[in-house]
C-alpha atoms as a PDB file:
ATOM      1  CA  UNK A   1      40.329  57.752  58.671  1.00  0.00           C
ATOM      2  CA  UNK A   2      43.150  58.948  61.143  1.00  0.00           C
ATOM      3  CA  UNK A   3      43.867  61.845  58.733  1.00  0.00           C
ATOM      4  CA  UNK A   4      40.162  62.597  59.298  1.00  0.00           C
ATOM      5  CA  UNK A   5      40.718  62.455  62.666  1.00  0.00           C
ATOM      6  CA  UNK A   6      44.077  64.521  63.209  1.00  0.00           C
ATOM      7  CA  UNK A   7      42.429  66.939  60.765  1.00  0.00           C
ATOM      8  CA  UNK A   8      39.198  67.485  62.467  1.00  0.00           C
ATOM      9  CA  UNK A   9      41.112  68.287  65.673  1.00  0.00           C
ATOM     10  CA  UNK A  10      43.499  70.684  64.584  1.00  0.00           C
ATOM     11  CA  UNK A  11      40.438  72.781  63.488  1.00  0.00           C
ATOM     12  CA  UNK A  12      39.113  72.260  67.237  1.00  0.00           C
ATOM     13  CA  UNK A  13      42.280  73.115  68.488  1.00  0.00           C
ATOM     14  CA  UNK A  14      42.715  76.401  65.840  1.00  0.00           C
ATOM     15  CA  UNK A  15      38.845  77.215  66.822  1.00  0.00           C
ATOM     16  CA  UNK A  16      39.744  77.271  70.355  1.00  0.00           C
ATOM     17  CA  UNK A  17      42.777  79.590  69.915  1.00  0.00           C
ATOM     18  CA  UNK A  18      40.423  81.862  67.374  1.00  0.00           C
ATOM     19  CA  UNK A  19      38.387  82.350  70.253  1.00  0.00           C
ATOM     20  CA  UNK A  20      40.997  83.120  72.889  1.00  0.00           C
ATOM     21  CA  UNK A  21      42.872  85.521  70.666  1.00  0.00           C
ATOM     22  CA  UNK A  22      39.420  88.024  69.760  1.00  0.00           C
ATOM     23  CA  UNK A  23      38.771  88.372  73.403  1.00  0.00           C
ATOM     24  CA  UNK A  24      42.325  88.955  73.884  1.00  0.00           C
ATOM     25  CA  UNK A  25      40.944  91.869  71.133  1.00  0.00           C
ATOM     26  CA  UNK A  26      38.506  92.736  72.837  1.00  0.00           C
ATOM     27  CA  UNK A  27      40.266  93.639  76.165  1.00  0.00           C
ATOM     28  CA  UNK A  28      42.887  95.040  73.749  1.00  0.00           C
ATOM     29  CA  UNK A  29      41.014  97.148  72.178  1.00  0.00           C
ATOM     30  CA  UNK A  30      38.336  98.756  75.553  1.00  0.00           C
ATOM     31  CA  UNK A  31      42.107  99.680  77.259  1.00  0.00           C
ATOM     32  CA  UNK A  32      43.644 100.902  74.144  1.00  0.00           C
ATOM     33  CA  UNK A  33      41.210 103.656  74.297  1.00  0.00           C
ATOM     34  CA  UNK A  34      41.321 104.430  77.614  1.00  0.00           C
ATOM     35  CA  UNK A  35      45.590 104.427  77.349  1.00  0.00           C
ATOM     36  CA  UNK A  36      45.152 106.591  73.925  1.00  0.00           C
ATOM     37  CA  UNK A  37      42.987 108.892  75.869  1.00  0.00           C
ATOM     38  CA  UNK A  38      45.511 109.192  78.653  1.00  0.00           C
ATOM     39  CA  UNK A  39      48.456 109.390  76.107  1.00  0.00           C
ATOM     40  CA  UNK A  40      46.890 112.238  74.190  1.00  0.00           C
ATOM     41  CA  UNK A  41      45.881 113.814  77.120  1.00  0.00           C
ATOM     42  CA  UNK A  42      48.990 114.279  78.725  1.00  0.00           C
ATOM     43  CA  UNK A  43      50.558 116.143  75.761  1.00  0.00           C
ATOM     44  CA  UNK A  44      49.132 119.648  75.807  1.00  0.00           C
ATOM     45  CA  UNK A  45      50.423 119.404  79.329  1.00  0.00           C
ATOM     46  CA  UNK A  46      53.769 118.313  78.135  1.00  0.00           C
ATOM     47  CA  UNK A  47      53.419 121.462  75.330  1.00  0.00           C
ATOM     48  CA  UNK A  48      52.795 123.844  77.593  1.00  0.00           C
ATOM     49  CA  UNK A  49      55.950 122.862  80.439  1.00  0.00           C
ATOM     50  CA  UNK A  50      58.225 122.690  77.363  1.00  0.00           C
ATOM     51  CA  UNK A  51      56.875 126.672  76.319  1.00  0.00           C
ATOM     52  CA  UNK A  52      57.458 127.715  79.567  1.00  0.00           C
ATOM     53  CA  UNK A  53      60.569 126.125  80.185  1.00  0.00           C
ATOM     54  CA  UNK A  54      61.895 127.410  76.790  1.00  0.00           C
ATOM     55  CA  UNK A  55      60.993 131.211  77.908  1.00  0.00           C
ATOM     56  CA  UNK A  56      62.876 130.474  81.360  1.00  0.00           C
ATOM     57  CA  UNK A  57      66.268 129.340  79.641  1.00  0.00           C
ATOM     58  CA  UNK A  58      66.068 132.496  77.110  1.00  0.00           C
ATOM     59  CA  UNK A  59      65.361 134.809  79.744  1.00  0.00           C
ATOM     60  CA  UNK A  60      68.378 132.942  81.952  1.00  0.00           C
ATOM     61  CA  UNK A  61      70.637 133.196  78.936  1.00  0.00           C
ATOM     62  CA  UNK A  62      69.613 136.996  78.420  1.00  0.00           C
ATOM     63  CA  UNK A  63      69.988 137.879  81.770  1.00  0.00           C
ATOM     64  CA  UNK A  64      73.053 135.935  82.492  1.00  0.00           C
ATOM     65  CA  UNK A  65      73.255 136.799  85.818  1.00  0.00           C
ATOM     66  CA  UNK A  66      73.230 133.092  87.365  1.00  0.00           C
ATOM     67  CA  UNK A  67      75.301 129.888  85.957  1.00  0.00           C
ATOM     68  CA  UNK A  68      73.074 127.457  84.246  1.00  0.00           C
ATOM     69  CA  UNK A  69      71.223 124.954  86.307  1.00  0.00           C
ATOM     70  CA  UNK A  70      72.829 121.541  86.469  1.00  0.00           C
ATOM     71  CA  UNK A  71      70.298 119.785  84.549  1.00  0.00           C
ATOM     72  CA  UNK A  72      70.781 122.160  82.000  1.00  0.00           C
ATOM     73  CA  UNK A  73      74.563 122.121  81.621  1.00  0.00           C
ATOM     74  CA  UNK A  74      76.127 119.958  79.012  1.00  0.00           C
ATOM     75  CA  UNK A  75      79.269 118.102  80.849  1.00  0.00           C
ATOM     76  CA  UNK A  76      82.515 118.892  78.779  1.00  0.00           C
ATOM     77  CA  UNK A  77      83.597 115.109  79.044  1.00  0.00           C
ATOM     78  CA  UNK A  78      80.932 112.241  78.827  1.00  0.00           C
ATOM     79  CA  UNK A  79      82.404 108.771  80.746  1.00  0.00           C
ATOM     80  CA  UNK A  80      78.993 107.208  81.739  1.00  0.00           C
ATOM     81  CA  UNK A  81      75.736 107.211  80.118  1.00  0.00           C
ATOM     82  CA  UNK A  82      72.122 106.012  81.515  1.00  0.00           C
ATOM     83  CA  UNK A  83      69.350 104.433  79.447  1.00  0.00           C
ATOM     84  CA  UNK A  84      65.927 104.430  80.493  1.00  0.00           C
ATOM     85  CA  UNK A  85      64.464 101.494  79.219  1.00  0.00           C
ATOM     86  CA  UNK A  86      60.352 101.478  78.689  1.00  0.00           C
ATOM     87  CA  UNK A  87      58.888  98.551  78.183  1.00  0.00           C
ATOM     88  CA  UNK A  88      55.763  96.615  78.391  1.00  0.00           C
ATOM     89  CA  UNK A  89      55.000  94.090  81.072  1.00  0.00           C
ATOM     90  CA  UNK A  90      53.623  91.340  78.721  1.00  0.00           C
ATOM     91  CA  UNK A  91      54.038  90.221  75.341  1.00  0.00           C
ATOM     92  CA  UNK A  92      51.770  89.268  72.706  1.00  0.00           C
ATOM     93  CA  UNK A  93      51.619  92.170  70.911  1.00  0.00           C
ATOM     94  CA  UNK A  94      53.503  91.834  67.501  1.00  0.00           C
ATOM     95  CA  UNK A  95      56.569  93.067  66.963  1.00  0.00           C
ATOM     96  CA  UNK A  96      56.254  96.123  69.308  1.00  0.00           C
ATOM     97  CA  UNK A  97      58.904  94.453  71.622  1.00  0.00           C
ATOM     98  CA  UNK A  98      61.064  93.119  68.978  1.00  0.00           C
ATOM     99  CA  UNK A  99      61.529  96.569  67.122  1.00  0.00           C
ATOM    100  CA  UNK A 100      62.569  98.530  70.185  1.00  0.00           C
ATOM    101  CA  UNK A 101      65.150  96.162  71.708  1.00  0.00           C
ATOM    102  CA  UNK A 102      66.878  95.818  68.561  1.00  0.00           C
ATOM    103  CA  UNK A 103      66.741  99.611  68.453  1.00  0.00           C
ATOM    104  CA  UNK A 104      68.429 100.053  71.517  1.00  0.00           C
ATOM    105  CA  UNK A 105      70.392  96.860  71.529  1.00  0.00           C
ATOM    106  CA  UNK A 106      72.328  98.983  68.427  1.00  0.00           C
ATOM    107  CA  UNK A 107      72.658 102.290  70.732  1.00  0.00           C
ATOM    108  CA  UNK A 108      74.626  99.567  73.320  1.00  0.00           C
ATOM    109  CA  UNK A 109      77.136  98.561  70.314  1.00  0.00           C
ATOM    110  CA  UNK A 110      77.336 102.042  68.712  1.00  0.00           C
ATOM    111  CA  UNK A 111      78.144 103.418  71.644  1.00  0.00           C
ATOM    112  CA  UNK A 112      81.610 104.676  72.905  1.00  0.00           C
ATOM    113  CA  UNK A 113      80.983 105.024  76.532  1.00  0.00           C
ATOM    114  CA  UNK A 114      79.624 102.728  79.048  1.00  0.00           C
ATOM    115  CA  UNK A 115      75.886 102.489  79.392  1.00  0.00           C
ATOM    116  CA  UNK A 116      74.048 101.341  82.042  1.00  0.00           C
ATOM    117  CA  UNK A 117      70.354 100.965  82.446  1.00  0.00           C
ATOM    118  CA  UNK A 118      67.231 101.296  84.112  1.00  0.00           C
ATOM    119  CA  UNK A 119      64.552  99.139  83.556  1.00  0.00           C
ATOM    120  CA  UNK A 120      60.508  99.823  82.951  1.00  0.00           C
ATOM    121  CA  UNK A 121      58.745  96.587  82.427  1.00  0.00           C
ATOM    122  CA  UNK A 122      59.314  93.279  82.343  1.00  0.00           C
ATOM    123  CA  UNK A 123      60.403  92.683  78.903  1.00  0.00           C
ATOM    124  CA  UNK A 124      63.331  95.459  79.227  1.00  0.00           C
ATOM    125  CA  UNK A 125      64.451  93.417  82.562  1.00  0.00           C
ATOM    126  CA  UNK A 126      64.487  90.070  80.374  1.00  0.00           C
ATOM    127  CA  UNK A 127      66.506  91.589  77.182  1.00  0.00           C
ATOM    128  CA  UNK A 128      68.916  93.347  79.642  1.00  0.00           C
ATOM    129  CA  UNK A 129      69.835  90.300  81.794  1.00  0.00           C
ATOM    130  CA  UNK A 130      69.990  87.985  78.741  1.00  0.00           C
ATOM    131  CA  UNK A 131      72.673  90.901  77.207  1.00  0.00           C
ATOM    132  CA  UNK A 132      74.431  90.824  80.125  1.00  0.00           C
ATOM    133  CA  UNK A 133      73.986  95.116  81.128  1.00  0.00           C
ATOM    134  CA  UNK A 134      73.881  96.437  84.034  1.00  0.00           C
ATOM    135  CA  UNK A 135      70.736  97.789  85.524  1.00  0.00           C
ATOM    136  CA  UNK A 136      70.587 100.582  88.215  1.00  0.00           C
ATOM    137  CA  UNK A 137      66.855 100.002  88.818  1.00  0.00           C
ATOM    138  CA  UNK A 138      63.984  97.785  87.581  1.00  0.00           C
ATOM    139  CA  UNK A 139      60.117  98.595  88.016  1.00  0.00           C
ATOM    140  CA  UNK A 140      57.637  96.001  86.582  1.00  0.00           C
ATOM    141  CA  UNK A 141      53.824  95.848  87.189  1.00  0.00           C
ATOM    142  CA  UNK A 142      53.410  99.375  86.795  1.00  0.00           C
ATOM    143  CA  UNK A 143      49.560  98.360  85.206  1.00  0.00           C
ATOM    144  CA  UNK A 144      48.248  99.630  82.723  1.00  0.00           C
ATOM    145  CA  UNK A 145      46.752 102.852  84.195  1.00  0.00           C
ATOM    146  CA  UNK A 146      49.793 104.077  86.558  1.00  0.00           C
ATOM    147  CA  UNK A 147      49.643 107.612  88.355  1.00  0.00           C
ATOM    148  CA  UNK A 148      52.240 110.172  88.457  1.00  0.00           C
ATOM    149  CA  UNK A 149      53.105 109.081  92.294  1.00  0.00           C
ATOM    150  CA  UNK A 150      54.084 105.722  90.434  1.00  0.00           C
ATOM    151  CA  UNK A 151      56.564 107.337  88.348  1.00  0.00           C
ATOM    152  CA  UNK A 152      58.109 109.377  90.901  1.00  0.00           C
ATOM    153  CA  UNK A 153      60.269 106.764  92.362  1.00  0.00           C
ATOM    154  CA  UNK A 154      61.911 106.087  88.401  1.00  0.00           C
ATOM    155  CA  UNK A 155      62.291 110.029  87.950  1.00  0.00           C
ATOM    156  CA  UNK A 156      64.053 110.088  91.658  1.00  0.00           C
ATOM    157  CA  UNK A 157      66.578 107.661  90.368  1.00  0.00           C
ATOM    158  CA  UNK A 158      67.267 109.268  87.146  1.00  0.00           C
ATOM    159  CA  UNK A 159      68.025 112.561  88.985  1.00  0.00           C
ATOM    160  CA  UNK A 160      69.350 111.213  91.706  1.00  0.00           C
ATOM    161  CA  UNK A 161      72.205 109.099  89.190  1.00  0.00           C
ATOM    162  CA  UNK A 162      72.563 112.567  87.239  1.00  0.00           C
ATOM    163  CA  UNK A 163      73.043 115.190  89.672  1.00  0.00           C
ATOM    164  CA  UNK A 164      75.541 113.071  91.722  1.00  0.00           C
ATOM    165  CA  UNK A 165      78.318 112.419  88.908  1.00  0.00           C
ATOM    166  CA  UNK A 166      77.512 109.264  88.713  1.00  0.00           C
ATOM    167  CA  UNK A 167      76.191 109.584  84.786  1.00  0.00           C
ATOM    168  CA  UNK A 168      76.597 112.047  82.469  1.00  0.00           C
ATOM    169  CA  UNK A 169      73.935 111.486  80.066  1.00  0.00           C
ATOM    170  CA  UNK A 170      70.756 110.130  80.414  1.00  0.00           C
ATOM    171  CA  UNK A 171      68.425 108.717  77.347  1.00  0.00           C
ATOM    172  CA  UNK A 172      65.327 107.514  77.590  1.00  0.00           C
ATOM    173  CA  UNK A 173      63.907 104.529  74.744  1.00  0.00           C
ATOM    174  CA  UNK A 174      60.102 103.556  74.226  1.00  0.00           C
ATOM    175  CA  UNK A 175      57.572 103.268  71.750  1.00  0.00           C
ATOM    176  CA  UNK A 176      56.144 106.738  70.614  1.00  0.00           C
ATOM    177  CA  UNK A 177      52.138 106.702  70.265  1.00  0.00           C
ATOM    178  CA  UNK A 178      51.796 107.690  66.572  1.00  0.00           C
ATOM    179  CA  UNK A 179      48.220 106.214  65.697  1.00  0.00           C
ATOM    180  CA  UNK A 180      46.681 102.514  66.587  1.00  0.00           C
ATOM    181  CA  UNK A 181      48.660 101.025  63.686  1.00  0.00           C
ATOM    182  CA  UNK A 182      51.758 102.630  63.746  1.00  0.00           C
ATOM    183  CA  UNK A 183      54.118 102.787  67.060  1.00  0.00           C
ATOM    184  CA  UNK A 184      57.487 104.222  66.553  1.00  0.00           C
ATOM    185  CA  UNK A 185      60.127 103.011  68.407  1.00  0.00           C
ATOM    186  CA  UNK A 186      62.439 106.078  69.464  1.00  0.00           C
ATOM    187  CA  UNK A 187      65.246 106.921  71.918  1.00  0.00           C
ATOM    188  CA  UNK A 188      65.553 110.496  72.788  1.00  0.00           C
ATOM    189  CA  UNK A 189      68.024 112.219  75.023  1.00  0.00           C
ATOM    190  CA  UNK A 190      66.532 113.626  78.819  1.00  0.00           C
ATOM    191  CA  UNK A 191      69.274 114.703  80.388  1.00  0.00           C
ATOM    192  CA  UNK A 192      70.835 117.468  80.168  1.00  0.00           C
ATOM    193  CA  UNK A 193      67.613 119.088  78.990  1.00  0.00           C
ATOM    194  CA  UNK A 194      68.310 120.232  75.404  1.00  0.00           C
ATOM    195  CA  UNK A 195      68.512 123.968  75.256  1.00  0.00           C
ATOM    196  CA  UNK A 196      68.376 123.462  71.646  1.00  0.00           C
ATOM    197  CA  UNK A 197      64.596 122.168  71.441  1.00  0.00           C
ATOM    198  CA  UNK A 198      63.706 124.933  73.948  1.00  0.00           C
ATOM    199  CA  UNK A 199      65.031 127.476  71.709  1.00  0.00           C
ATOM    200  CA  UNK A 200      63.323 126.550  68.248  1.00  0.00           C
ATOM    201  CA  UNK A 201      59.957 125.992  69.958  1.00  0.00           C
ATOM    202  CA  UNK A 202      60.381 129.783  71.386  1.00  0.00           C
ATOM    203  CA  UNK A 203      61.185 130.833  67.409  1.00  0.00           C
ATOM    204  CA  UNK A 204      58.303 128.986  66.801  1.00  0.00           C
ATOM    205  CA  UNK A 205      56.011 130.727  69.320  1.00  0.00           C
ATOM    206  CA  UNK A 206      57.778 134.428  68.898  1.00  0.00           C
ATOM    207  CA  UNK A 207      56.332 133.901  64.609  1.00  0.00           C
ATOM    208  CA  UNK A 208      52.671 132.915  66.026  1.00  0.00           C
ATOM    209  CA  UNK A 209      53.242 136.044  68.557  1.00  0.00           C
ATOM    210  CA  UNK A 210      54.012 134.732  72.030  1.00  0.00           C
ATOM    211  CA  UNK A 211      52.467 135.692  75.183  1.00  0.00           C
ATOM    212  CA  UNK A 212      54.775 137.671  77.685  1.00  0.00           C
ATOM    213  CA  UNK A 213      55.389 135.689  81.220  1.00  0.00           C
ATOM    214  CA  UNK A 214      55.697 137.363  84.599  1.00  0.00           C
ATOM    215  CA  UNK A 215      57.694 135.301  86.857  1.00  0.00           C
ATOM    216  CA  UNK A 216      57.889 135.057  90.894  1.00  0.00           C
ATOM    217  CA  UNK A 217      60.279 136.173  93.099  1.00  0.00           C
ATOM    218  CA  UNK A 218      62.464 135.612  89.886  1.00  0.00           C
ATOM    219  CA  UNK A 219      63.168 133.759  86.515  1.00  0.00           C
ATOM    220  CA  UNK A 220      66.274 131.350  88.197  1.00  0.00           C
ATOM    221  CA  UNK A 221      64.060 130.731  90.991  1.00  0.00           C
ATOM    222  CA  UNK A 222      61.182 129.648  88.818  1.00  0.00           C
ATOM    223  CA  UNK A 223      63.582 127.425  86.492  1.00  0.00           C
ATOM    224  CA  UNK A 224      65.324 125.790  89.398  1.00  0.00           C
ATOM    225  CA  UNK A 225      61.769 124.484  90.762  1.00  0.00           C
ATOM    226  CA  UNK A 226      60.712 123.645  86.920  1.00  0.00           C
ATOM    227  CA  UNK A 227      63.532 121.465  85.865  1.00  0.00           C
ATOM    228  CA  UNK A 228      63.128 118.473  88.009  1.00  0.00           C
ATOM    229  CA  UNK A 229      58.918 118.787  87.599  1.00  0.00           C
ATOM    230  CA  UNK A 230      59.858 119.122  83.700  1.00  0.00           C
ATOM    231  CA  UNK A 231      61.904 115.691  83.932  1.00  0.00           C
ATOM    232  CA  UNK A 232      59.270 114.058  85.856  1.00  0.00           C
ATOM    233  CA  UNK A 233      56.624 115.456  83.697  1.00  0.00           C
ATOM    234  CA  UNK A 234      58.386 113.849  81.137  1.00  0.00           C
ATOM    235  CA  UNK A 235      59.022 110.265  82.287  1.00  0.00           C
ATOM    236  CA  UNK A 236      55.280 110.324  83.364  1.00  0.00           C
ATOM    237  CA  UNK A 237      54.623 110.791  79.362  1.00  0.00           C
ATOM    238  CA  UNK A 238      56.444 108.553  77.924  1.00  0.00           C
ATOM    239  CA  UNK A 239      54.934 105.564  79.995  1.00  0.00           C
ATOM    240  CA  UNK A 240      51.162 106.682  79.335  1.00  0.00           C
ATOM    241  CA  UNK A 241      53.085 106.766  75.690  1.00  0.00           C
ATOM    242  CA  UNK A 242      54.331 103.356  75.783  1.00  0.00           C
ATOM    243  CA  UNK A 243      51.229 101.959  77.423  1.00  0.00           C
ATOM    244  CA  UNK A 244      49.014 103.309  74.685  1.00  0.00           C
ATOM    245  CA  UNK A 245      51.263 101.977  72.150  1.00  0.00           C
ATOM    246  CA  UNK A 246      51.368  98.581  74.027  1.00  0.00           C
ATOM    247  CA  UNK A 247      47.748  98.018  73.613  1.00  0.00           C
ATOM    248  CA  UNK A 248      47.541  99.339  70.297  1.00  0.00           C
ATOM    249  CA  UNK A 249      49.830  96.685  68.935  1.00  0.00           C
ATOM    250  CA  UNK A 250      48.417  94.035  71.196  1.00  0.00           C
ATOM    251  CA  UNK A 251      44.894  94.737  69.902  1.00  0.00           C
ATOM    252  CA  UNK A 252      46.369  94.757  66.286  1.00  0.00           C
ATOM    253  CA  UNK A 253      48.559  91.745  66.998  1.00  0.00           C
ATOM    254  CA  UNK A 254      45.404  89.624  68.132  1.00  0.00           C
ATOM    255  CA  UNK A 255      43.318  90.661  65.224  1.00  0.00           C
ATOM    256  CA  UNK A 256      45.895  89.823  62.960  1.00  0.00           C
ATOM    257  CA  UNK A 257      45.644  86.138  64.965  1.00  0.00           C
ATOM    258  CA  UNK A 258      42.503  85.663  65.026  1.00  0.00           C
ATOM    259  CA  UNK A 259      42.030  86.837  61.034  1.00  0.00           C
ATOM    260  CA  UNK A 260      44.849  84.035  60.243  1.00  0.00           C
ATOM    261  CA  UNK A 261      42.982  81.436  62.344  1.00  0.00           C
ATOM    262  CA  UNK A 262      39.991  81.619  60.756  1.00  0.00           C
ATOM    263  CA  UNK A 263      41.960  81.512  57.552  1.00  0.00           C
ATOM    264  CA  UNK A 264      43.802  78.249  58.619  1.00  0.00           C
ATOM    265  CA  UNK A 265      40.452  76.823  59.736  1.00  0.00           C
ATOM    266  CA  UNK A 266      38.928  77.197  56.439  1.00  0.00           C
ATOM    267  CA  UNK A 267      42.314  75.501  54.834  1.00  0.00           C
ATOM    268  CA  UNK A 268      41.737  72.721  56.936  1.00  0.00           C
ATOM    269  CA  UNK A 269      37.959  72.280  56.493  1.00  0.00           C
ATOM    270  CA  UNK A 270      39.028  72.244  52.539  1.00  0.00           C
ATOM    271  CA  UNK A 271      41.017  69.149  53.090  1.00  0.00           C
ATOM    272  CA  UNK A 272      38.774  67.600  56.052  1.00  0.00           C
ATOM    273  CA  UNK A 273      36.558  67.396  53.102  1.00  0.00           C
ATOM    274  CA  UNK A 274      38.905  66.511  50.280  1.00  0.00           C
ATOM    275  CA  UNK A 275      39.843  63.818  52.473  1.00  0.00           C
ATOM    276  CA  UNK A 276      36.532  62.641  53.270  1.00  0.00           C
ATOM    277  CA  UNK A 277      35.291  63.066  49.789  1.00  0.00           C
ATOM    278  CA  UNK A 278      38.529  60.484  49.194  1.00  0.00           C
ATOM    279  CA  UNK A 279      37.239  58.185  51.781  1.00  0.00           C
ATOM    280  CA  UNK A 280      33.264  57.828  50.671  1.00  0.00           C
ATOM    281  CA  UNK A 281      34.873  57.016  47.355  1.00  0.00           C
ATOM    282  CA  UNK A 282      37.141  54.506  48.163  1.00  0.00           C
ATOM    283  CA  UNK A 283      34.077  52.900  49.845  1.00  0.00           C
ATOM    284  CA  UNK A 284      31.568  53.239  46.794  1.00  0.00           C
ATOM    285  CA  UNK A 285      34.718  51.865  44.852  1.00  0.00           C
ATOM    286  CA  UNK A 286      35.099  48.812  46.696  1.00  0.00           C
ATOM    287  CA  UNK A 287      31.390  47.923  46.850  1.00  0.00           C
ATOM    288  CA  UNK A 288      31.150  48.339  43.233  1.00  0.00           C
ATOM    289  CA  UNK A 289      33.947  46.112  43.088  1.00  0.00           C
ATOM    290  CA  UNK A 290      32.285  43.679  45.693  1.00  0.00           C
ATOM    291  CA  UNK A 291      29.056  43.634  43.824  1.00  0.00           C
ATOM    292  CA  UNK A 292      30.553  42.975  40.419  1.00  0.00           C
ATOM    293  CA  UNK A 293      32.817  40.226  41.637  1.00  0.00           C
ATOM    294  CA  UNK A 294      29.705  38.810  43.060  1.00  0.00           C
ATOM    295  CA  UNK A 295      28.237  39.353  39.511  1.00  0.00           C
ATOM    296  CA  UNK A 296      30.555  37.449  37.884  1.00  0.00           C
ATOM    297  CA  UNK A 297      30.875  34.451  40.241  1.00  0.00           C
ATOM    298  CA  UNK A 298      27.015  33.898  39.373  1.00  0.00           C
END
């Protein structure tokens, strides 16, 4: 009877969670559309700045009239590089969290130069104090719907750390939006702007018969303003990224739970009844026993 017992609350207790976990879905699943939305909206934006950018640096590297900008110069000697670390606030949502810290936690052992950090989200500022790195900046609660004035402040310090000496290369790590079941954990360089990217996507666009730009007062002009607005264009997409990837996983996590719940529920309710099934027949055994032991006494 206590096996009964222990049995028949473990399926109250597994019910419970069941039902905690699909609204946890549910929530999932209304801002996952919303953040994909966001996400995906952001990158013909983020298309467009890298075109333009790309016909600035060839026309600066025709012209040559003006020495790179210093976001666009690679430094002959590397001594300090800067991760930007994007993470979500909260977990529960698979092994989103999981895959990117061990992705970056290699990128600390592989690499030959100090790192140092900045921190998006919670769960970046717990894995970097329990590693022991050191963080320039942290910014948690950023919600799940941040503006661009949000991100300034993280682009500022990037900058900031980059055009004073202080680092020499700056990377940035989150969890590229692919589609709602796959999230791809990537760490791509920011700073200095690759030059290289700039030129294939111009290739690209010269083949499909690019559009000739007029600039004003001039092209070094135009690229000095773009550069920072390019970097904090691009810090601004990754998050919306991350944040659609976040709740993508989160809603696929809690599915997953609440599928394996019901699944352990109907385990259970298998041996709730084996067990009972054990008990009634125990009893009919010992009355039958009882009744033909009274049998024979008479």
């Amino acid at each position: 009877m206590a096996n009964i017992r222990l049995i028949k609350r473990r399926i109250r207790s597994i019910q419970n969670t069941a039902k905690i976990t699909r609204a946890m879905e549910m929530v999932a699943a209304s801002k996952m559309r919303k953040a994909q939305e966001r996400g995906l909206a952001g990158r013909p934006y983020s298309d467009k700045m890298v075109e333009v950018v790309a016909d600035l640096t060839r026309a600066t590297m025709a012209t040559g009239s003006s020495a790179p900008h210093p976001l666009l110069e690679v430094r002959p000697e590397v001594k300090k590089i800067a991760v930007v670390f994007v993470s979500p606030d909260r977990g529960m949502c698979g092994g989103l969290i999981s895959n990117l810290s061990r992705k970056i936690g290699q990128f600390f052992i592989t690499s030959k130069k100090p790192v140092v950090s900045v921190a998006i989200g919670r769960k970046s500022v717990d894995f970097l104090r329990r590693t022991g790195r050191h963080m320039l900046a942290e910014f948690t609660n950023m919600g799940d719907r941040p503006s661009f004035l949000e991100t300034l402040p993280i682009s500022r310090v990037v900058l900031d750390e980059y055009t004073g000496g202080a680092v020499d290369e700056v990377y940035i790590a989150y969890n590229r939006f692919v589609s709602t079941v796959v999230q791809q954990p990537v760490i791509e360089k920011l700073l200095p702007v690759d030059t290289a990217q700039f030129q294939s996507t111009q290739e690209k666009d010269a083949g499909a018969g690019a559009v000739e730009h007029i600039y004003e007062p001039d092209v070094a002009s135009v690229l000095n303003e773009l550069l920072p607005r390019f970097v904090e264009m691009r810090v601004y997409q990754v998050i919306l990224e991350s944040i659609a990837s976040e709740q993508s996983a989160r809603m696929v996590a809690m599915r997953n739970a609440t599928s394996n719940a019901r699944d352990l529920v109907e385990d259970l309710t298998l041996q709730f009844n084996k067990a009972r099934q054990d008990v009634i027949t125990r009893e009919l055994l010992d009355i039958t026993a009882g009744k033909m032991a009274l049998e024979q006494e008479k």
